[in-house]
C-alpha atoms as a PDB file:
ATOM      1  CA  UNK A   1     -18.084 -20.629 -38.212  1.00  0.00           C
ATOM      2  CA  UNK A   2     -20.976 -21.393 -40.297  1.00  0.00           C
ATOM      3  CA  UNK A   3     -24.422 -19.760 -38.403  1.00  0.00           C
ATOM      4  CA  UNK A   4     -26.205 -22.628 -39.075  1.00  0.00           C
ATOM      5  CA  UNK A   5     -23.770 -24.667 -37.299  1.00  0.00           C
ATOM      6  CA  UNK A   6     -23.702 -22.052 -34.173  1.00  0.00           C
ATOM      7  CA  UNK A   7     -27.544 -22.424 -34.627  1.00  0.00           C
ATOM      8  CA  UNK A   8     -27.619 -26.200 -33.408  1.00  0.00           C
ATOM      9  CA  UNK A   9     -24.850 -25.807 -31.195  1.00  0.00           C
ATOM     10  CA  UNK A  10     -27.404 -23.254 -29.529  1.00  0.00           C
ATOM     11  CA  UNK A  11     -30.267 -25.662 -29.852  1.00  0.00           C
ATOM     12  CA  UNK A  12     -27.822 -28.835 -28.654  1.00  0.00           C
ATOM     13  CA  UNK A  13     -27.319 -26.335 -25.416  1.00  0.00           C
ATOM     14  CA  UNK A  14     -30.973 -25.740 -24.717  1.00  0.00           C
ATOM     15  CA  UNK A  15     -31.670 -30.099 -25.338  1.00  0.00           C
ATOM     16  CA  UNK A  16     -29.064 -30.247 -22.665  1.00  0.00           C
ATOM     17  CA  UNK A  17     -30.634 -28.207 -20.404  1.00  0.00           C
ATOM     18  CA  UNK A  18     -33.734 -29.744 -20.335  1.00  0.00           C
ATOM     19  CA  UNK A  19     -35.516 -27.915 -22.765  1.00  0.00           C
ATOM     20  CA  UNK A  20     -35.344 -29.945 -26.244  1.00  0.00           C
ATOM     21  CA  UNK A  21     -37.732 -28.145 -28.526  1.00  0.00           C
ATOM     22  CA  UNK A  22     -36.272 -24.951 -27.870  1.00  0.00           C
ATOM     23  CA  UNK A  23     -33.450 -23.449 -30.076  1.00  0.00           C
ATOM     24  CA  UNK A  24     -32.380 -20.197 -28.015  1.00  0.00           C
ATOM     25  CA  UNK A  25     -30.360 -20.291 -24.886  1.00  0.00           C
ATOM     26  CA  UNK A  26     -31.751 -16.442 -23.857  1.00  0.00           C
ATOM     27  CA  UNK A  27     -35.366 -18.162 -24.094  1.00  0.00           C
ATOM     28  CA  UNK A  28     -34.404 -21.153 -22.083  1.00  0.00           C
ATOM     29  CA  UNK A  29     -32.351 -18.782 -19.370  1.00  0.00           C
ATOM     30  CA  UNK A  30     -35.757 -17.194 -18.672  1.00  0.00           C
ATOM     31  CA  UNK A  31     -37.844 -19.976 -18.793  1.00  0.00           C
ATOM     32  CA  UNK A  32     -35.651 -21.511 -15.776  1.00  0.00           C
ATOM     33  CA  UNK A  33     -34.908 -18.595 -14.265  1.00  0.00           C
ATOM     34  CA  UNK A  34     -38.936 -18.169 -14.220  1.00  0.00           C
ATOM     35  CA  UNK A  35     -39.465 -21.761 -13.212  1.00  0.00           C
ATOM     36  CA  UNK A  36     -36.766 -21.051  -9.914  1.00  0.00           C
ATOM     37  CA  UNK A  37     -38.494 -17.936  -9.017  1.00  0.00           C
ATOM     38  CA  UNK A  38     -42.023 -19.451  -9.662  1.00  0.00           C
ATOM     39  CA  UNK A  39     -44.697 -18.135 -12.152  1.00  0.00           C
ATOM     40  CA  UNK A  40     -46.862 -16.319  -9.754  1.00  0.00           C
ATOM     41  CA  UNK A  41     -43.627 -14.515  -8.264  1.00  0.00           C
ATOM     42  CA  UNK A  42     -41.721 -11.852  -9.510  1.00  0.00           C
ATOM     43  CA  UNK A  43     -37.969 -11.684  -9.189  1.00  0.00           C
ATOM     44  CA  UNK A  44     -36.665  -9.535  -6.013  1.00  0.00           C
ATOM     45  CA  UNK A  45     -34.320  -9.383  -3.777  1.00  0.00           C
ATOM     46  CA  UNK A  46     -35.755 -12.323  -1.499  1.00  0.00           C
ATOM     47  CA  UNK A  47     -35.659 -14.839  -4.348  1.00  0.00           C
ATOM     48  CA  UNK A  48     -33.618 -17.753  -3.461  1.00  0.00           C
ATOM     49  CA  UNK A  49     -31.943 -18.289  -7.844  1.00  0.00           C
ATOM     50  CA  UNK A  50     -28.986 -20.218  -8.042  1.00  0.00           C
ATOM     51  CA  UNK A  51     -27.775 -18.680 -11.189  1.00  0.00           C
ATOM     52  CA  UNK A  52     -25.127 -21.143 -11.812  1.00  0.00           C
ATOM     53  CA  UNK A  53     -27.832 -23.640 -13.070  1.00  0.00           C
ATOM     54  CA  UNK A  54     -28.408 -21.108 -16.032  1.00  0.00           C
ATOM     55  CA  UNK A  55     -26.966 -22.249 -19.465  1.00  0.00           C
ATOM     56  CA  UNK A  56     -24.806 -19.359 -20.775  1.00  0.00           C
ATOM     57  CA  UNK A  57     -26.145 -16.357 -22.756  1.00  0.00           C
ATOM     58  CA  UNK A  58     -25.444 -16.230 -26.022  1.00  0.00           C
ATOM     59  CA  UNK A  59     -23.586 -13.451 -25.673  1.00  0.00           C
ATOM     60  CA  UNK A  60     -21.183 -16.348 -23.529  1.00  0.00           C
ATOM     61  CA  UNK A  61     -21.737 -18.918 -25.523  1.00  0.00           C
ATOM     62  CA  UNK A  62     -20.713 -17.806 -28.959  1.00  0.00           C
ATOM     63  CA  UNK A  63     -16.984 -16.673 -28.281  1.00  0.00           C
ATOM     64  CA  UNK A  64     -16.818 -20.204 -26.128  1.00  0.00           C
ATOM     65  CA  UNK A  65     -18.327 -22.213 -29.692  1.00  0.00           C
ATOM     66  CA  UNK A  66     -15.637 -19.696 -31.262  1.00  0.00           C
ATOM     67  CA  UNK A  67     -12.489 -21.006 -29.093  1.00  0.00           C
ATOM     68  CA  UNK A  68     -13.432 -24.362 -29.068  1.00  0.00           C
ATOM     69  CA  UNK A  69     -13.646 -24.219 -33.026  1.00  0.00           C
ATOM     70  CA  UNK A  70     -10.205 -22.759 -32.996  1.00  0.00           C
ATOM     71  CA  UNK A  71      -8.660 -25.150 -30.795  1.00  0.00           C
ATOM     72  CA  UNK A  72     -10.786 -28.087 -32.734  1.00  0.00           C
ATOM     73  CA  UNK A  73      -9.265 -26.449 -36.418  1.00  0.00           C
ATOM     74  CA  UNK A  74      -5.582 -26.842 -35.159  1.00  0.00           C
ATOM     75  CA  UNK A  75      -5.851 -30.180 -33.553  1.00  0.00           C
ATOM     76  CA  UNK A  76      -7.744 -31.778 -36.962  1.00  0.00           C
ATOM     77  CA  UNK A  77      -4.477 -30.470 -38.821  1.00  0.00           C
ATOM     78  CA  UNK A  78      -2.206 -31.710 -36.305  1.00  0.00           C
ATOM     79  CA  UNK A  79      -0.671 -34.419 -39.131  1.00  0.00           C
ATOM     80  CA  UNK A  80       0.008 -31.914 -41.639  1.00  0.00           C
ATOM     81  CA  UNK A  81       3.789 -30.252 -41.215  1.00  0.00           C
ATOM     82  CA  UNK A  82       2.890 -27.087 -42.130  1.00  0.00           C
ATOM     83  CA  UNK A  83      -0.642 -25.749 -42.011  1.00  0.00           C
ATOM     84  CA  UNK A  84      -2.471 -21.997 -42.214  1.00  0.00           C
ATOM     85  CA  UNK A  85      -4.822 -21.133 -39.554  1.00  0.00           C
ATOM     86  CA  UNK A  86      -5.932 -17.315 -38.013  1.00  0.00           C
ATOM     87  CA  UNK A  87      -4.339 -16.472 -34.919  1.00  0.00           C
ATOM     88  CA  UNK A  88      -6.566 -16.625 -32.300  1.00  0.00           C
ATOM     89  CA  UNK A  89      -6.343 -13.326 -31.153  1.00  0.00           C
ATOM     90  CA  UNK A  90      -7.771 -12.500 -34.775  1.00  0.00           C
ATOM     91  CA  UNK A  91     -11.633 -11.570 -35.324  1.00  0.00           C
ATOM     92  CA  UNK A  92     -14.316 -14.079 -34.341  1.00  0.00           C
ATOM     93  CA  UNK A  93     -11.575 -16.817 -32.690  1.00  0.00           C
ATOM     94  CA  UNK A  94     -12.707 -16.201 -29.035  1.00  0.00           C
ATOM     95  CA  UNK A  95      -9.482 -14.751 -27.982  1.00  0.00           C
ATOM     96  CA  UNK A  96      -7.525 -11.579 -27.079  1.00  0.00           C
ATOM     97  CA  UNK A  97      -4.269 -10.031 -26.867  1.00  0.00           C
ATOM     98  CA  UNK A  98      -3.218  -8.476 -24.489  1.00  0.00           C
ATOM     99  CA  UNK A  99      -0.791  -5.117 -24.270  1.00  0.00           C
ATOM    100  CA  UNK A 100       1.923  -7.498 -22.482  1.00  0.00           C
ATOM    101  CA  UNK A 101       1.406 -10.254 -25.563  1.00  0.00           C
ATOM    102  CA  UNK A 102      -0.724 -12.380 -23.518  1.00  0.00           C
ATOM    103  CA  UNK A 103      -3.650 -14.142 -24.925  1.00  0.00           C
ATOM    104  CA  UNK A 104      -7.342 -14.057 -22.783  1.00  0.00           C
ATOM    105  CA  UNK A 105     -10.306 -15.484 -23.691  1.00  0.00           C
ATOM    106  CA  UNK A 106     -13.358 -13.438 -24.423  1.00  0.00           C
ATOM    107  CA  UNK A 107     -16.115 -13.991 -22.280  1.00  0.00           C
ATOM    108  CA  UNK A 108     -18.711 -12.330 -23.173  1.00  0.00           C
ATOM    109  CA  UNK A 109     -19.766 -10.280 -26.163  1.00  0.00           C
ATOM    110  CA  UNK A 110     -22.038  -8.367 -24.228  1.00  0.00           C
ATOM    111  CA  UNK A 111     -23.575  -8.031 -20.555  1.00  0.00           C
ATOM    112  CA  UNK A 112     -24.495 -11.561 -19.465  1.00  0.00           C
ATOM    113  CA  UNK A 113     -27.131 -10.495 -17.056  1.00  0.00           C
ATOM    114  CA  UNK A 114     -29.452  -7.761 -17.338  1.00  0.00           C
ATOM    115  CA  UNK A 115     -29.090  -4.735 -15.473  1.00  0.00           C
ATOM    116  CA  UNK A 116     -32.233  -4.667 -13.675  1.00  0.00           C
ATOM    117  CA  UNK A 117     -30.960  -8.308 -12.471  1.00  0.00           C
ATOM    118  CA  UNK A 118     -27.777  -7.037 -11.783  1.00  0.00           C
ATOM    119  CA  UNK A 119     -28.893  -4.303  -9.516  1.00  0.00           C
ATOM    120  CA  UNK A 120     -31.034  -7.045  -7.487  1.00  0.00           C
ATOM    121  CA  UNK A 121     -27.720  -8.755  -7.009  1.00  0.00           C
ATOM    122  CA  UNK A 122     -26.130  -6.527  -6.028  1.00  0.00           C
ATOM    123  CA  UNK A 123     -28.484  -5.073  -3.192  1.00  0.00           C
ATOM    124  CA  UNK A 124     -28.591  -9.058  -2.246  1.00  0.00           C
ATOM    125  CA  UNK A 125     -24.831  -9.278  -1.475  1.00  0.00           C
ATOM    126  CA  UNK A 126     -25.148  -6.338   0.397  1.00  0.00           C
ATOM    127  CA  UNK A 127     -27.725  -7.623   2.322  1.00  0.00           C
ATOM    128  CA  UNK A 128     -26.120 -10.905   2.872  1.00  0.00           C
ATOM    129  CA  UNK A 129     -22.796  -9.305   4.477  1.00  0.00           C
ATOM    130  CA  UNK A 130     -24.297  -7.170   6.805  1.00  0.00           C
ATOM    131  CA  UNK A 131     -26.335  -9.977   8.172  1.00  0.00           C
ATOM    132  CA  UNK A 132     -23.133 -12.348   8.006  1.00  0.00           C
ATOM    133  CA  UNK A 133     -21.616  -9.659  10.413  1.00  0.00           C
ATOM    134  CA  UNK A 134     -24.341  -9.360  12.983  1.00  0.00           C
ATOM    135  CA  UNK A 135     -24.477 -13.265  13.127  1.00  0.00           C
ATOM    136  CA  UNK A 136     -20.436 -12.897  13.604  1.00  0.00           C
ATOM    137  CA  UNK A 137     -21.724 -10.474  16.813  1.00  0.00           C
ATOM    138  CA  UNK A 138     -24.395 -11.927  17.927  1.00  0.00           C
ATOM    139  CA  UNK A 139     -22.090 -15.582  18.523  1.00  0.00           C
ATOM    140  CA  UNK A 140     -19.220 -13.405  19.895  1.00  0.00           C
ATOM    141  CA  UNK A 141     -21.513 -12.073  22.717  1.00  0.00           C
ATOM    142  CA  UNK A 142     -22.668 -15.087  23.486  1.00  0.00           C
ATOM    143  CA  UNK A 143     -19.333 -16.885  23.883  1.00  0.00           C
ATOM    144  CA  UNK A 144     -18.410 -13.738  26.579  1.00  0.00           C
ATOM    145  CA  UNK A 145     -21.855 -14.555  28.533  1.00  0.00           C
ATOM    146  CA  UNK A 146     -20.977 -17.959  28.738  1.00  0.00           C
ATOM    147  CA  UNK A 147     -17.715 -17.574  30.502  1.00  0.00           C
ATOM    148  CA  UNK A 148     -19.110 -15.204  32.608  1.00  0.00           C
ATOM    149  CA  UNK A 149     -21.254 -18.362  34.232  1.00  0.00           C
ATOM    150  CA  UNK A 150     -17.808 -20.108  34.704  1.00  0.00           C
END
């Protein structure tokens, strides 16, 4: 695909994110990943980010533009009887084969997240199930109190 064309698919994600005169989906990650934290705050481990309202990374969104172009090629030469197109396991088609034959999409050409975010994740899920299992205690002793009283 034509980087011009991946250029305002890139800027079309951004406009329909909320962020119209921007043109990189990295830049407009951070500006709303700033904007959920706060400006004054920094990101830790207490920061309540709901990282499914991100757009993708680029590093996401290219081999997605890449399928989707694939997919869009094949269906435009639907009419013809016979037609030549890449395989989409090939280079730059958002695919791959597998050892068993099977075809998977590429998700990423890269990490999505950055590591220092990653490790705050991380320690946050941890966090999250060990307080998940005192809750689980603390409502189990007080079912066992209350039929003491009956």
């Amino acid at each position: 695909m034509d980087e011009d064309v991946q250029r305002e698919i890139e800027a079309f994600t951004c406009a329909m994110y909320g962020y119209p005169r921007e043109t990189s989906v990295n830049m407009t990650r951070a500006k709303m990943l700033r904007k959920m934290v706060g400006e004054d705050e920094t990101l830790s481990m207490k920061s309540k980010v709901d990282l499914a309202r991100l757009p993708p990374c680029q590093d996401s969104l290219v081999p997605h533009v890449q399928r989707v172009n694939h997919r869009l090629a094949c269906y435009r030469r639907a009419s013809l009887p016979i037609f030549e197109r890449p395989k989409p396991h090939e280079n730059n088609q958002g695919w791959l084969k597998t050892d068993e034959g099977a075809l998977e999409p590429v998700w990423s050409n890269g990490p999505i997240l950055p590591l220092s975010l990653v490790d705050i994740l991380a320690v946050d899920n941890d966090n999250e199930s060990d307080e998940e299992e005192s809750e689980e205690g603390d409502a189990e002793s007080e079912s066992d109190s209350d039929d003491d009283d009956i």
